[in-house]
PDB file of N, CA and C in Angstrom:
ATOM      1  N   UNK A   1      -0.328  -8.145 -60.466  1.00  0.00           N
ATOM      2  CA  UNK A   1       0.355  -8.947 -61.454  1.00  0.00           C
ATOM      3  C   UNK A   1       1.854  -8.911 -61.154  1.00  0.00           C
ATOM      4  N   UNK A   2       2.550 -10.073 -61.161  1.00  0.00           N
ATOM      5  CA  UNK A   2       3.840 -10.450 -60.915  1.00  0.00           C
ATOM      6  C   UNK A   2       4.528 -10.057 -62.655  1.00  0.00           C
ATOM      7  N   UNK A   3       5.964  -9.464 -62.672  1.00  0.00           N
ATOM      8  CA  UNK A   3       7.049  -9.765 -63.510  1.00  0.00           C
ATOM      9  C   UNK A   3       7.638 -10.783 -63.728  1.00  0.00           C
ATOM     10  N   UNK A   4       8.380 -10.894 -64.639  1.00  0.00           N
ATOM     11  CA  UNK A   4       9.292 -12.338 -65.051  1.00  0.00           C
ATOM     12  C   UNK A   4      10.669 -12.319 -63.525  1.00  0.00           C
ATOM     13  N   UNK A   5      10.526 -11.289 -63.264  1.00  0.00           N
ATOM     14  CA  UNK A   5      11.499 -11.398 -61.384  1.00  0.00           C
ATOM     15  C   UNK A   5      10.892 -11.110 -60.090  1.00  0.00           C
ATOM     16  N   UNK A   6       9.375 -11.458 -60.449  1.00  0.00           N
ATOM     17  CA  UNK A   6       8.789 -12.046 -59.013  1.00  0.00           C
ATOM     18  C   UNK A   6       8.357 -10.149 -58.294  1.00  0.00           C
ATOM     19  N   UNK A   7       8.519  -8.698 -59.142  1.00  0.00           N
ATOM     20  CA  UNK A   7       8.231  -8.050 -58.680  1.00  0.00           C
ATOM     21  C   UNK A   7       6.933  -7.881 -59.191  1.00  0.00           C
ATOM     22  N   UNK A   8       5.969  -6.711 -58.584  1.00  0.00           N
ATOM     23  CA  UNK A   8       4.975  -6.151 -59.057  1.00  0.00           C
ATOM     24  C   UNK A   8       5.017  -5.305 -60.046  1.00  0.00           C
ATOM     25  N   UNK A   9       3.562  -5.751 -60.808  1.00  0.00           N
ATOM     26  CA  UNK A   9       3.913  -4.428 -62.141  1.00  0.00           C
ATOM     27  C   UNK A   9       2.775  -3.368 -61.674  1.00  0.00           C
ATOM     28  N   UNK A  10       3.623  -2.395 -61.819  1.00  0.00           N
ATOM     29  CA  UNK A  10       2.911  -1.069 -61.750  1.00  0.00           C
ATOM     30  C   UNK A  10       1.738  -0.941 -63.412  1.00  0.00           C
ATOM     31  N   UNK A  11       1.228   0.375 -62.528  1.00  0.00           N
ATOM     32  CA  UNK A  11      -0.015   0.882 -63.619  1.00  0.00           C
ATOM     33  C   UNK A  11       0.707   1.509 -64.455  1.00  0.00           C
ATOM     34  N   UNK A  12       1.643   2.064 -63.959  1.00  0.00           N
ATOM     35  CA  UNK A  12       2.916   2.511 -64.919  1.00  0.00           C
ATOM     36  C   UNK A  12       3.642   2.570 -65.895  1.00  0.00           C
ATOM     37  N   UNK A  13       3.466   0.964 -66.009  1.00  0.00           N
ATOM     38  CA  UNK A  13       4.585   0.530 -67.222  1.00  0.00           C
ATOM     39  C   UNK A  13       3.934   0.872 -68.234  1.00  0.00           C
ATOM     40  N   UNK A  14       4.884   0.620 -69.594  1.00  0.00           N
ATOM     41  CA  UNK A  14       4.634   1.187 -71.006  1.00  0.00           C
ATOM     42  C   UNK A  14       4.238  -0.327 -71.547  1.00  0.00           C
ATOM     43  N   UNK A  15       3.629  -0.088 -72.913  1.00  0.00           N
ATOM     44  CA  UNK A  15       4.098  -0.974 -73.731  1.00  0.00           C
ATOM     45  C   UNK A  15       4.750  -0.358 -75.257  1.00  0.00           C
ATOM     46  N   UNK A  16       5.219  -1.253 -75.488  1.00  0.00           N
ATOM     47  CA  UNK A  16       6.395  -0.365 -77.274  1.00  0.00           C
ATOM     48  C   UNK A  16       5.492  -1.293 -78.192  1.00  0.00           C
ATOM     49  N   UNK A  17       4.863  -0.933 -79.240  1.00  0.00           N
ATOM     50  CA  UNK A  17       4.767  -1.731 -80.233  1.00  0.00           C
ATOM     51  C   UNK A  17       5.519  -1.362 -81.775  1.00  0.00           C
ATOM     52  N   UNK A  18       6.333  -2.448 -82.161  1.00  0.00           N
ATOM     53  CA  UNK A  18       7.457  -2.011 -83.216  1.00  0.00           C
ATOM     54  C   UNK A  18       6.720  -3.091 -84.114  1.00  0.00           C
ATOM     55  N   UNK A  19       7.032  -2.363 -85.858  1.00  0.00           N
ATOM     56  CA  UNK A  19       6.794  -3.046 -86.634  1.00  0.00           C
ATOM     57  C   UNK A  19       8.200  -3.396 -87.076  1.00  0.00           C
ATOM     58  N   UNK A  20       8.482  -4.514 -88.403  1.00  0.00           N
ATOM     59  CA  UNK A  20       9.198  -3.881 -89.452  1.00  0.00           C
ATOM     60  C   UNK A  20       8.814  -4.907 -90.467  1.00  0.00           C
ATOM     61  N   UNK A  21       9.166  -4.271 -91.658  1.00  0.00           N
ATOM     62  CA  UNK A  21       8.633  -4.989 -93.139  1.00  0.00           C
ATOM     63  C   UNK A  21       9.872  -5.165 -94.025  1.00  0.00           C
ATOM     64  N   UNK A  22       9.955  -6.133 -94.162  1.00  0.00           N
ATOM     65  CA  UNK A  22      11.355  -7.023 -95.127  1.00  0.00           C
ATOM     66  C   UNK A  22      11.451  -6.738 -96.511  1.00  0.00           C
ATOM     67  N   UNK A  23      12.113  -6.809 -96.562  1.00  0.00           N
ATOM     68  CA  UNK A  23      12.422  -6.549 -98.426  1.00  0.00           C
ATOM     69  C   UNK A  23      11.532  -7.967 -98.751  1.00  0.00           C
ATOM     70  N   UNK A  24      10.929  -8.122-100.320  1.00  0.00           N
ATOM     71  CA  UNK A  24      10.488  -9.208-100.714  1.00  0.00           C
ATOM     72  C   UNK A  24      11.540 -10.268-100.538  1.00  0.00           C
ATOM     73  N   UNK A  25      10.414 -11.388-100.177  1.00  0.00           N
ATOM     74  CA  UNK A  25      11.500 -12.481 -99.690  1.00  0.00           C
ATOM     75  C   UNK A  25      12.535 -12.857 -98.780  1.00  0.00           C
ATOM     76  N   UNK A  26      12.366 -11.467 -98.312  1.00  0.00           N
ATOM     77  CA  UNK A  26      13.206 -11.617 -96.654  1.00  0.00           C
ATOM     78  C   UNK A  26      12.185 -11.718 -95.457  1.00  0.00           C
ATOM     79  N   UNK A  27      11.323 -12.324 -95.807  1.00  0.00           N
ATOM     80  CA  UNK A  27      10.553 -12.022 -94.697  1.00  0.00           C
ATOM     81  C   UNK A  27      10.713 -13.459 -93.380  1.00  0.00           C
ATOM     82  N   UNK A  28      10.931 -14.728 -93.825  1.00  0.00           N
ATOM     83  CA  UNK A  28      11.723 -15.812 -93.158  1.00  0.00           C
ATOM     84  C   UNK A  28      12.890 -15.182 -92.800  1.00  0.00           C
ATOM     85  N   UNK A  29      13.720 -14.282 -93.163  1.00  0.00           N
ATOM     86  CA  UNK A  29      14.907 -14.121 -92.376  1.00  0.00           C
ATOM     87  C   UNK A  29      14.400 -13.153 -91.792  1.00  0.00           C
ATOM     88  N   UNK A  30      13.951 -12.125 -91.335  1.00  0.00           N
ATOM     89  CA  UNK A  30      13.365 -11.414 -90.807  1.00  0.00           C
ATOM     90  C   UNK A  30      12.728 -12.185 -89.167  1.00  0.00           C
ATOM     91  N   UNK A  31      12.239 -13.011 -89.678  1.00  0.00           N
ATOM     92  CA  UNK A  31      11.779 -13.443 -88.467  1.00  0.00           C
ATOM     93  C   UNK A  31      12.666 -14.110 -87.913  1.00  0.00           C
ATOM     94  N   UNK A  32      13.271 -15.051 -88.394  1.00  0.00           N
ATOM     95  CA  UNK A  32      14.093 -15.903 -87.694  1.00  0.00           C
ATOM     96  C   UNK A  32      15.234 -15.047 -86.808  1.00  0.00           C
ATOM     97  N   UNK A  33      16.080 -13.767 -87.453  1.00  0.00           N
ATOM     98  CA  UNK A  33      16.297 -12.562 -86.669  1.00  0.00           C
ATOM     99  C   UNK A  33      15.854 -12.405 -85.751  1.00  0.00           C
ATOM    100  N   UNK A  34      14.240 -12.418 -85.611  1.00  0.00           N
ATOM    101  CA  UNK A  34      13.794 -11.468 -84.503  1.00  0.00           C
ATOM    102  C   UNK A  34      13.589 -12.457 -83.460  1.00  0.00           C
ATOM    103  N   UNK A  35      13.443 -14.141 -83.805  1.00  0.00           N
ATOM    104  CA  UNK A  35      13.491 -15.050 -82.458  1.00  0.00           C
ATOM    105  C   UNK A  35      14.702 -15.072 -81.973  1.00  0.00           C
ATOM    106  N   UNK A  36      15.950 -15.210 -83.045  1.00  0.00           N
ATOM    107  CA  UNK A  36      17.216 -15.740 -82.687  1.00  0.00           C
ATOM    108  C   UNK A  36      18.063 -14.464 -82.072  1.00  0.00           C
ATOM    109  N   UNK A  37      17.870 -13.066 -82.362  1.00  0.00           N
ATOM    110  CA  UNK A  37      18.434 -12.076 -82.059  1.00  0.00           C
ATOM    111  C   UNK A  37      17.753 -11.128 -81.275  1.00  0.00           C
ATOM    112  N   UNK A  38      16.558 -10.481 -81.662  1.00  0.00           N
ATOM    113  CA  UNK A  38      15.685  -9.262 -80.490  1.00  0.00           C
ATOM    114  C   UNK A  38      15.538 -10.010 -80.137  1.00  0.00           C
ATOM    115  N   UNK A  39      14.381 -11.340 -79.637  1.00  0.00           N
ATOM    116  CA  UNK A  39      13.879 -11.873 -78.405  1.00  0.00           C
ATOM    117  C   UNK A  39      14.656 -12.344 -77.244  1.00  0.00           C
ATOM    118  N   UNK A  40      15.935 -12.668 -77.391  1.00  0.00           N
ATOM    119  CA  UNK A  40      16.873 -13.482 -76.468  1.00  0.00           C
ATOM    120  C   UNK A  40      17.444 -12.037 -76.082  1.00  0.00           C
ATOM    121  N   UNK A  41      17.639 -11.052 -76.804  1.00  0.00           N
ATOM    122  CA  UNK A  41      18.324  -9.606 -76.436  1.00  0.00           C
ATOM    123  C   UNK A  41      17.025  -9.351 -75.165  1.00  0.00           C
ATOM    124  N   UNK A  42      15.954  -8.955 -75.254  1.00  0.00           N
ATOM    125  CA  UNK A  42      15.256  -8.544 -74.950  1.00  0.00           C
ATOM    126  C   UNK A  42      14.310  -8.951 -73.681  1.00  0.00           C
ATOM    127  N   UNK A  43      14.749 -10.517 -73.464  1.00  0.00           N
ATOM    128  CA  UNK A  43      14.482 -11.092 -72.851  1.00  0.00           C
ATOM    129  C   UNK A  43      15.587 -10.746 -71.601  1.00  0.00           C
ATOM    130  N   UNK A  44      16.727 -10.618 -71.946  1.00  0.00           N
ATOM    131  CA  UNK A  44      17.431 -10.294 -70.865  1.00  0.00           C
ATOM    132  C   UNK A  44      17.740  -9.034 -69.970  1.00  0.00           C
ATOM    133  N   UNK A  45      17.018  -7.812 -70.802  1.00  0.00           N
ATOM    134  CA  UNK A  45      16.982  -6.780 -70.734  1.00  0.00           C
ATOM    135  C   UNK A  45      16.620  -6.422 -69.260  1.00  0.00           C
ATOM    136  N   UNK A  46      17.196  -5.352 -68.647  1.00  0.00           N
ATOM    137  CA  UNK A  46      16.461  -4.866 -67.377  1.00  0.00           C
ATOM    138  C   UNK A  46      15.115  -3.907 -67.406  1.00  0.00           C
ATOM    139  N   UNK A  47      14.297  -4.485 -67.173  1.00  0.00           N
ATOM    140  CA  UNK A  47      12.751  -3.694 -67.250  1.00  0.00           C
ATOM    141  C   UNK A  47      11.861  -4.297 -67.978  1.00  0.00           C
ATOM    142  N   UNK A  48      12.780  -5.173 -69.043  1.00  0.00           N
ATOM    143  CA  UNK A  48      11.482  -6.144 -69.894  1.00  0.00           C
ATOM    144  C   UNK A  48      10.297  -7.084 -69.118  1.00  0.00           C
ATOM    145  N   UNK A  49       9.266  -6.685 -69.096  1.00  0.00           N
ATOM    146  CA  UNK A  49       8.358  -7.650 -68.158  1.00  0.00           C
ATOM    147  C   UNK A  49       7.376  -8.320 -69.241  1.00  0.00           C
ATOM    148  N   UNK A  50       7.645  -8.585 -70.603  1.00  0.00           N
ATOM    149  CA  UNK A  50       7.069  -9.480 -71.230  1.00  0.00           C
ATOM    150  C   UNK A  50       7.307  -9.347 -72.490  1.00  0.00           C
ATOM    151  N   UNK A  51       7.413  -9.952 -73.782  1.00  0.00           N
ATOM    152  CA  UNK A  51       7.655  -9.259 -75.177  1.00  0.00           C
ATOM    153  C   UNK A  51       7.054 -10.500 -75.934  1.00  0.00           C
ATOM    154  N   UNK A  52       5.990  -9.912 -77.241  1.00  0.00           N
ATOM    155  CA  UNK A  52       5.549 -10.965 -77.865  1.00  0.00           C
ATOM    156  C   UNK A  52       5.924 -10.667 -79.430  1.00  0.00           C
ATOM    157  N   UNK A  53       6.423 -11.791 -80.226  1.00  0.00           N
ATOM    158  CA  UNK A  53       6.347 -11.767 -81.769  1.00  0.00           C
ATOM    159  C   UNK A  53       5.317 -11.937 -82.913  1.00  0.00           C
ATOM    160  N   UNK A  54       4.769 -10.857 -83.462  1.00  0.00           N
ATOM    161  CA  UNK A  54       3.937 -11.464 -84.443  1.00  0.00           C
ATOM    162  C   UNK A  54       4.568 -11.441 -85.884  1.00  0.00           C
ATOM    163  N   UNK A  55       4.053 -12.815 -86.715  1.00  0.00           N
ATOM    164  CA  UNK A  55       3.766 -12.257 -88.293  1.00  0.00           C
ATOM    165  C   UNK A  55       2.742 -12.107 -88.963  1.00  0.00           C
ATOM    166  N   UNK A  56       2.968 -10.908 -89.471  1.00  0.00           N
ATOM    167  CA  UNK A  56       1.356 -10.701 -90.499  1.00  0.00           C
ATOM    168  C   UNK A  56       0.582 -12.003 -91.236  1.00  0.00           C
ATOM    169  N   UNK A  57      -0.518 -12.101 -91.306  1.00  0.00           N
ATOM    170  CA  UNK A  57      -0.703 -13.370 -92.189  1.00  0.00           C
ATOM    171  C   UNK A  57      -1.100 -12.846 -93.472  1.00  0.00           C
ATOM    172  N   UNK A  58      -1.353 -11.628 -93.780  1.00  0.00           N
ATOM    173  CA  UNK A  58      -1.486 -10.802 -95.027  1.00  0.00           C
ATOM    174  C   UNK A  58      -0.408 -10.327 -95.612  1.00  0.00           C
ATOM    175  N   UNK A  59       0.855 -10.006 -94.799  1.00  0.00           N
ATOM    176  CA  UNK A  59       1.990  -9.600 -95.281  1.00  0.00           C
ATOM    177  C   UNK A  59       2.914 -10.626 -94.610  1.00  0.00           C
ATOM    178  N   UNK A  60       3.273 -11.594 -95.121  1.00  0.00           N
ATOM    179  CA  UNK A  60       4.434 -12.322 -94.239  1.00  0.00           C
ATOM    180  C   UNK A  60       6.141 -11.774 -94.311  1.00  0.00           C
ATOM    181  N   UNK A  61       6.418 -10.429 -94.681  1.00  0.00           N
ATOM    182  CA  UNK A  61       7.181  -9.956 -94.715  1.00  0.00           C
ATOM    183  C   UNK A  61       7.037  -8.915 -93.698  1.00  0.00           C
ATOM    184  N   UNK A  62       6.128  -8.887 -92.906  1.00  0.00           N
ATOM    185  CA  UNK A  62       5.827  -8.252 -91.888  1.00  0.00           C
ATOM    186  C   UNK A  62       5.652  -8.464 -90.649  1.00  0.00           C
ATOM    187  N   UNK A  63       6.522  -8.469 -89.751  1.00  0.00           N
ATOM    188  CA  UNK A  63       6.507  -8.714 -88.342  1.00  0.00           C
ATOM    189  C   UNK A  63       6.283  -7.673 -87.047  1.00  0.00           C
ATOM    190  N   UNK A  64       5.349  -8.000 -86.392  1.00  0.00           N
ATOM    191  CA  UNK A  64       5.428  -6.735 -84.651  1.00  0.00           C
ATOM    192  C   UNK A  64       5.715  -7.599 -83.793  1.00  0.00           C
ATOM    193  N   UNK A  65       6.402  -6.576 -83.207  1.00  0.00           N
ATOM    194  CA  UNK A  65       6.868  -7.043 -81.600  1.00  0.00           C
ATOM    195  C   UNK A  65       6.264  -5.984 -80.412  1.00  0.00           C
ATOM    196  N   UNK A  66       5.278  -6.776 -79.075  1.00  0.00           N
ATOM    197  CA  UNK A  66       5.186  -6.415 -78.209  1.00  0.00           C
ATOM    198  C   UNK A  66       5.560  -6.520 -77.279  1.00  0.00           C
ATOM    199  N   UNK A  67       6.110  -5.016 -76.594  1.00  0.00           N
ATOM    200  CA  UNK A  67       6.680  -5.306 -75.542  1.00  0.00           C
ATOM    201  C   UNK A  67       5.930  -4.759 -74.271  1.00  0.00           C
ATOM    202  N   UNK A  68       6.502  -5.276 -73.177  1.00  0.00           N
ATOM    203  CA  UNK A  68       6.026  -4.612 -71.907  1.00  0.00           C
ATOM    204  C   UNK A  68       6.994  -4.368 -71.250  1.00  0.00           C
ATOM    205  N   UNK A  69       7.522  -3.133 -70.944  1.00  0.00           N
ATOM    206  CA  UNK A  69       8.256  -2.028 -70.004  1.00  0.00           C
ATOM    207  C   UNK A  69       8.042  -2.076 -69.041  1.00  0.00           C
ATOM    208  N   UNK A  70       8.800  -1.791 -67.642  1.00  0.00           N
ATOM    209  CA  UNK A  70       8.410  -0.669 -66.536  1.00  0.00           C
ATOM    210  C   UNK A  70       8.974   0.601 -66.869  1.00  0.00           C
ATOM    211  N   UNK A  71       9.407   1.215 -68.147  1.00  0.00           N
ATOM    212  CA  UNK A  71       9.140   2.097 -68.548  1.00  0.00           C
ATOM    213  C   UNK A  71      10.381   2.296 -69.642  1.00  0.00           C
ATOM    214  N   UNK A  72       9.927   3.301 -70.147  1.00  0.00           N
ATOM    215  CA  UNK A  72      10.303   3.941 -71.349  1.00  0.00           C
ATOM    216  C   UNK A  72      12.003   3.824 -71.505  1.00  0.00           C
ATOM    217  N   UNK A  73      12.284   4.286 -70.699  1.00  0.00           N
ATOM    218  CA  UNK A  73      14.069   4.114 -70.570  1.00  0.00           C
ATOM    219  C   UNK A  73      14.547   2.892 -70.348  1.00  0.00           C
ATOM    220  N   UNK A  74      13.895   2.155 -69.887  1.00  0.00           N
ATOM    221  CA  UNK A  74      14.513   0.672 -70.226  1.00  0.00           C
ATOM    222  C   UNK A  74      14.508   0.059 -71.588  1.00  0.00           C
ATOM    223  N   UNK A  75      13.375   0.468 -72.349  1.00  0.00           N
ATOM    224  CA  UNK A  75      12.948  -0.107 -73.503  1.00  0.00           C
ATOM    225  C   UNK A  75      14.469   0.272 -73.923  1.00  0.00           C
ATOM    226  N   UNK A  76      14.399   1.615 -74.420  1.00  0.00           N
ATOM    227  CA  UNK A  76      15.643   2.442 -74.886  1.00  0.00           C
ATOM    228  C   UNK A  76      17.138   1.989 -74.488  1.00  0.00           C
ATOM    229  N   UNK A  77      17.016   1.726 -73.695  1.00  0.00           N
ATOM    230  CA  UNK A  77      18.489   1.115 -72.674  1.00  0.00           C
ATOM    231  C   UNK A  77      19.040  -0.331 -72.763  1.00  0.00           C
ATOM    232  N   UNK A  78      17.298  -1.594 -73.549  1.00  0.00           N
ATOM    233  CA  UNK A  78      17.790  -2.362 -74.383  1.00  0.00           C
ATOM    234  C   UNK A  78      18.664  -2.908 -75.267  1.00  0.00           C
ATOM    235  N   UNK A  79      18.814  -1.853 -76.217  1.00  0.00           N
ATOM    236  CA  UNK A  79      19.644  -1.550 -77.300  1.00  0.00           C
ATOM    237  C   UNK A  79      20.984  -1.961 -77.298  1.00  0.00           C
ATOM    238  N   UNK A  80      21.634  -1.880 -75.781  1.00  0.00           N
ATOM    239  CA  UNK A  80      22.846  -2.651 -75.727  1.00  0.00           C
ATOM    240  C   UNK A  80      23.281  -3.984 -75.822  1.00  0.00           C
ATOM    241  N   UNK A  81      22.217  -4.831 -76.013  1.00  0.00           N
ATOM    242  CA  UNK A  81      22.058  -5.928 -75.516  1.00  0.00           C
ATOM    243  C   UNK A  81      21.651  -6.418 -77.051  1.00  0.00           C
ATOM    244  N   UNK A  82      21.809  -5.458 -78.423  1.00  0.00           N
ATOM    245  CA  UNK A  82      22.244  -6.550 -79.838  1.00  0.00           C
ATOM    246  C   UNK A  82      23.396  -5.272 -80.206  1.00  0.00           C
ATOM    247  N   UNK A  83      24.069  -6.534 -80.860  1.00  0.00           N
ATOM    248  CA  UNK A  83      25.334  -6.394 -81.126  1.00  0.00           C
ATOM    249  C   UNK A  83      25.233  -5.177 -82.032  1.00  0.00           C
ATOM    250  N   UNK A  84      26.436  -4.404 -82.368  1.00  0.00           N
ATOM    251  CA  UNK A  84      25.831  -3.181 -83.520  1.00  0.00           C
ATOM    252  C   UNK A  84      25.951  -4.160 -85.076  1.00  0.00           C
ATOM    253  N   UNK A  85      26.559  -5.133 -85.272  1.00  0.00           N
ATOM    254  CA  UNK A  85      26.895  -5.943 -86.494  1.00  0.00           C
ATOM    255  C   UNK A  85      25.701  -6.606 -86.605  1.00  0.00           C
ATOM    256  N   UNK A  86      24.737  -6.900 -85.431  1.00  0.00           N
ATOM    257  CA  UNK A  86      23.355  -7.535 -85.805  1.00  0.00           C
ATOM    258  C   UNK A  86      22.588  -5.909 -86.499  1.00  0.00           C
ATOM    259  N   UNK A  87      22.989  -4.975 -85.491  1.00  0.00           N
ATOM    260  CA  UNK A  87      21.930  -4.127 -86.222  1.00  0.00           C
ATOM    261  C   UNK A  87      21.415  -3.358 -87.752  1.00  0.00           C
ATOM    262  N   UNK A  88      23.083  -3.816 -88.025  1.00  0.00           N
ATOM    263  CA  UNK A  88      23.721  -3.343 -89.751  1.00  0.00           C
ATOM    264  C   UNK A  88      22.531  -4.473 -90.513  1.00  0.00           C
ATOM    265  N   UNK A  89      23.114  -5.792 -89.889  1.00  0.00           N
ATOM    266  CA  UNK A  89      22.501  -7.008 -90.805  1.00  0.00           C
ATOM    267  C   UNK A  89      21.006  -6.880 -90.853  1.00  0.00           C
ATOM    268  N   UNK A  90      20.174  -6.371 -89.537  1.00  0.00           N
ATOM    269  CA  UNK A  90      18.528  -6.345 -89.935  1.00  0.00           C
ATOM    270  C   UNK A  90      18.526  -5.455 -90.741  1.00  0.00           C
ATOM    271  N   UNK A  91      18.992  -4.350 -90.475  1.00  0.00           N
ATOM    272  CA  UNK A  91      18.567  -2.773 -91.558  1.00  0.00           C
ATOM    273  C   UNK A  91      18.811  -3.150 -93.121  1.00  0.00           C
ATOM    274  N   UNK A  92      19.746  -4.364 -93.294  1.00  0.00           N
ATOM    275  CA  UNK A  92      19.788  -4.737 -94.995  1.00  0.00           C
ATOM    276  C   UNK A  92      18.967  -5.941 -95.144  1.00  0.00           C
ATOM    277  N   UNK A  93      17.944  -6.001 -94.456  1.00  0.00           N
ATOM    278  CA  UNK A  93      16.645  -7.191 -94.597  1.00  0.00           C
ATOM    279  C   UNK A  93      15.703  -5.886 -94.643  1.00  0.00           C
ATOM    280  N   UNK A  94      15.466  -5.143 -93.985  1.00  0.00           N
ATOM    281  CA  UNK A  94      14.148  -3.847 -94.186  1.00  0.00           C
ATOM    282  C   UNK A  94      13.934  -3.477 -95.510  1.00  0.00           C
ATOM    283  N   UNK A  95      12.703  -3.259 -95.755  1.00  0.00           N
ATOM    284  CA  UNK A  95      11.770  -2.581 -96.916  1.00  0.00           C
ATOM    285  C   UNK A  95      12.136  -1.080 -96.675  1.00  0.00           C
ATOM    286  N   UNK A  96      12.186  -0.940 -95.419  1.00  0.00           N
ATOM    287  CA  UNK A  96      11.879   1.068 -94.639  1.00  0.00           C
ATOM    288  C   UNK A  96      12.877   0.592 -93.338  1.00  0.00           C
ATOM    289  N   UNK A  97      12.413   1.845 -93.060  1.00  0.00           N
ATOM    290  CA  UNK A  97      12.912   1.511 -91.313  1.00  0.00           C
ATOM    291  C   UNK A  97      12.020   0.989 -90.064  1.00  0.00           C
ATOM    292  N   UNK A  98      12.137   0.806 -89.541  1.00  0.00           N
ATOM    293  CA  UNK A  98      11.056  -0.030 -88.093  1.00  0.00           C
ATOM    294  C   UNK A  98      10.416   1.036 -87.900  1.00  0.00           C
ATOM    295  N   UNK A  99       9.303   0.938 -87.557  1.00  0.00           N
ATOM    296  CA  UNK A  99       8.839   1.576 -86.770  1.00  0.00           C
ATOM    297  C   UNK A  99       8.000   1.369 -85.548  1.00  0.00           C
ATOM    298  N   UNK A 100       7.497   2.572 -84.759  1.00  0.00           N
ATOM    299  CA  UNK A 100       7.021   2.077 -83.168  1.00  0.00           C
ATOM    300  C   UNK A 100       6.786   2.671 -82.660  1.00  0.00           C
ATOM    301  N   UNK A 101       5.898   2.674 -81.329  1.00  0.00           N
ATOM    302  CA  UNK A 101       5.442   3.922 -80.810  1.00  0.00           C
ATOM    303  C   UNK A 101       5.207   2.864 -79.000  1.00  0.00           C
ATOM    304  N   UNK A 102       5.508   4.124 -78.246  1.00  0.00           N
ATOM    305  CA  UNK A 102       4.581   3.655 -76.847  1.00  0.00           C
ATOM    306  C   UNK A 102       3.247   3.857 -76.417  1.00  0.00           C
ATOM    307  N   UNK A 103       2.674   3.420 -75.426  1.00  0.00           N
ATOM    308  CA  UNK A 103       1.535   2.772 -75.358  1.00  0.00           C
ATOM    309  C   UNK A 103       1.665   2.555 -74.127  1.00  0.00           C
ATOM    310  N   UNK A 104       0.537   3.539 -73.448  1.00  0.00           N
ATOM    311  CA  UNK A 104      -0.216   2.539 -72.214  1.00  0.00           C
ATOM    312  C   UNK A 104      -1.534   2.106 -72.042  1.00  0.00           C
ATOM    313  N   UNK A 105      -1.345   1.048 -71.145  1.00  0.00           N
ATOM    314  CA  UNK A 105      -2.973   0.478 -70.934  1.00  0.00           C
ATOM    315  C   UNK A 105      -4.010   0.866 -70.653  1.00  0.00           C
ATOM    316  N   UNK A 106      -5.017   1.207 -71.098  1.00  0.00           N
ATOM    317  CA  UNK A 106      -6.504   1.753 -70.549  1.00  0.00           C
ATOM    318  C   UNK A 106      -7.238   0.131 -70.293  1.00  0.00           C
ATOM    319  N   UNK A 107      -7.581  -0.872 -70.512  1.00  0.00           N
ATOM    320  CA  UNK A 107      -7.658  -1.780 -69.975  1.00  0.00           C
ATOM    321  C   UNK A 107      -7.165  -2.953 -70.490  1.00  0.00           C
ATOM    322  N   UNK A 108      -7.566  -4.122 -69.913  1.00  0.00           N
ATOM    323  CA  UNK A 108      -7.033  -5.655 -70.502  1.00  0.00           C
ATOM    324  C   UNK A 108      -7.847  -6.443 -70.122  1.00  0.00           C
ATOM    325  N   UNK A 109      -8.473  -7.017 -71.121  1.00  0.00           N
ATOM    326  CA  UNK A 109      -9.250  -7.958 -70.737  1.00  0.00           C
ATOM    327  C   UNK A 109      -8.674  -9.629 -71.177  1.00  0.00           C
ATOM    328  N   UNK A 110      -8.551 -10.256 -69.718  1.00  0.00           N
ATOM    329  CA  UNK A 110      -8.179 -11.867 -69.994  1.00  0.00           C
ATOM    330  C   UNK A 110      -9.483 -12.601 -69.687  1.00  0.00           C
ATOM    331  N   UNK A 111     -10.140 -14.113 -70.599  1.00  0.00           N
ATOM    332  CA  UNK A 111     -10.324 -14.760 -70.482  1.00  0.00           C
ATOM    333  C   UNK A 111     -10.076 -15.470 -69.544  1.00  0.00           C
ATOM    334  N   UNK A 112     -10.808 -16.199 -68.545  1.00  0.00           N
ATOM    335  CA  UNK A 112     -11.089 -16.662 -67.184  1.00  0.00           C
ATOM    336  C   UNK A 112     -11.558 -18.349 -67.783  1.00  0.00           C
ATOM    337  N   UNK A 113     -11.583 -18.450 -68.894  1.00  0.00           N
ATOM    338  CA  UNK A 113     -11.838 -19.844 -69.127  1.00  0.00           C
ATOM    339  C   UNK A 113     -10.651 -20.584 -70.705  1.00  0.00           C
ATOM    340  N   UNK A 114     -10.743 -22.052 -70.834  1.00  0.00           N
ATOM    341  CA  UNK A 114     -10.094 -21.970 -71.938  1.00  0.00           C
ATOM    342  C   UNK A 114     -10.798 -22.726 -72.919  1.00  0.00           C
ATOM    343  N   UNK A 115      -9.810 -22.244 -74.421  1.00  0.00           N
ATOM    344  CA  UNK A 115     -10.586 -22.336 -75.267  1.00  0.00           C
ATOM    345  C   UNK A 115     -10.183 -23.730 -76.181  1.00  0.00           C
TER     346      UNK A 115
END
């Protein structure tokens, strides 16, 4: 499997999965945050080899983000790449604080046909 820069991904890499949950009614700004601010951060990041957004459909004040690493210290090393004035502004949209954990693959199964 190729990266978003044409290298190989190792068996190696991590994945991060982060939640976070909005105060009531922040949950549209919450997201719109996380397209307009983490994803474009994150996208540019060195080591990011893929990152996806979800929202809950049970909690729409609830959003995860998956990412894919070539490892752990890049994820971490991200961080430079949003502003610290974005990071003030999400933490006063949170219910709690984010949370997240790493993760590696034991397998993956893709579909070979479409649906």
């Amino acid at each position: 499997m190729k990266n978003k820069h044409g290298g190989n991904v190792s068996a190696t890499t991590i994945k991060r999965i982060g939640t976070m949950t909005a105060q009531p009614d922040k949950g549209d700004e919450l997201a719109a945050f996380a397209r307009e601010i983490i994803m474009p951060a994150l996208q540019m990041a060195e080591g990011c080899l893929s990152c996806e957004l979800l929202r809950s459909q049970s909690d729409p004040n609830t959003i995860m983000i998956i990412e894919h690493w070539t490892s752990e210290a890049h994820h971490q090393a991200s961080v430079k790449h949003i502003r610290p004035e974005d990071i003030q502004r999400v933490m006063g949209l949170l219910a709690g604080a984010p949370a997240g954990d790493y993760y590696h693959s034991l397998t993956l199964f893709q579909a070979d046909h479409a649906e």
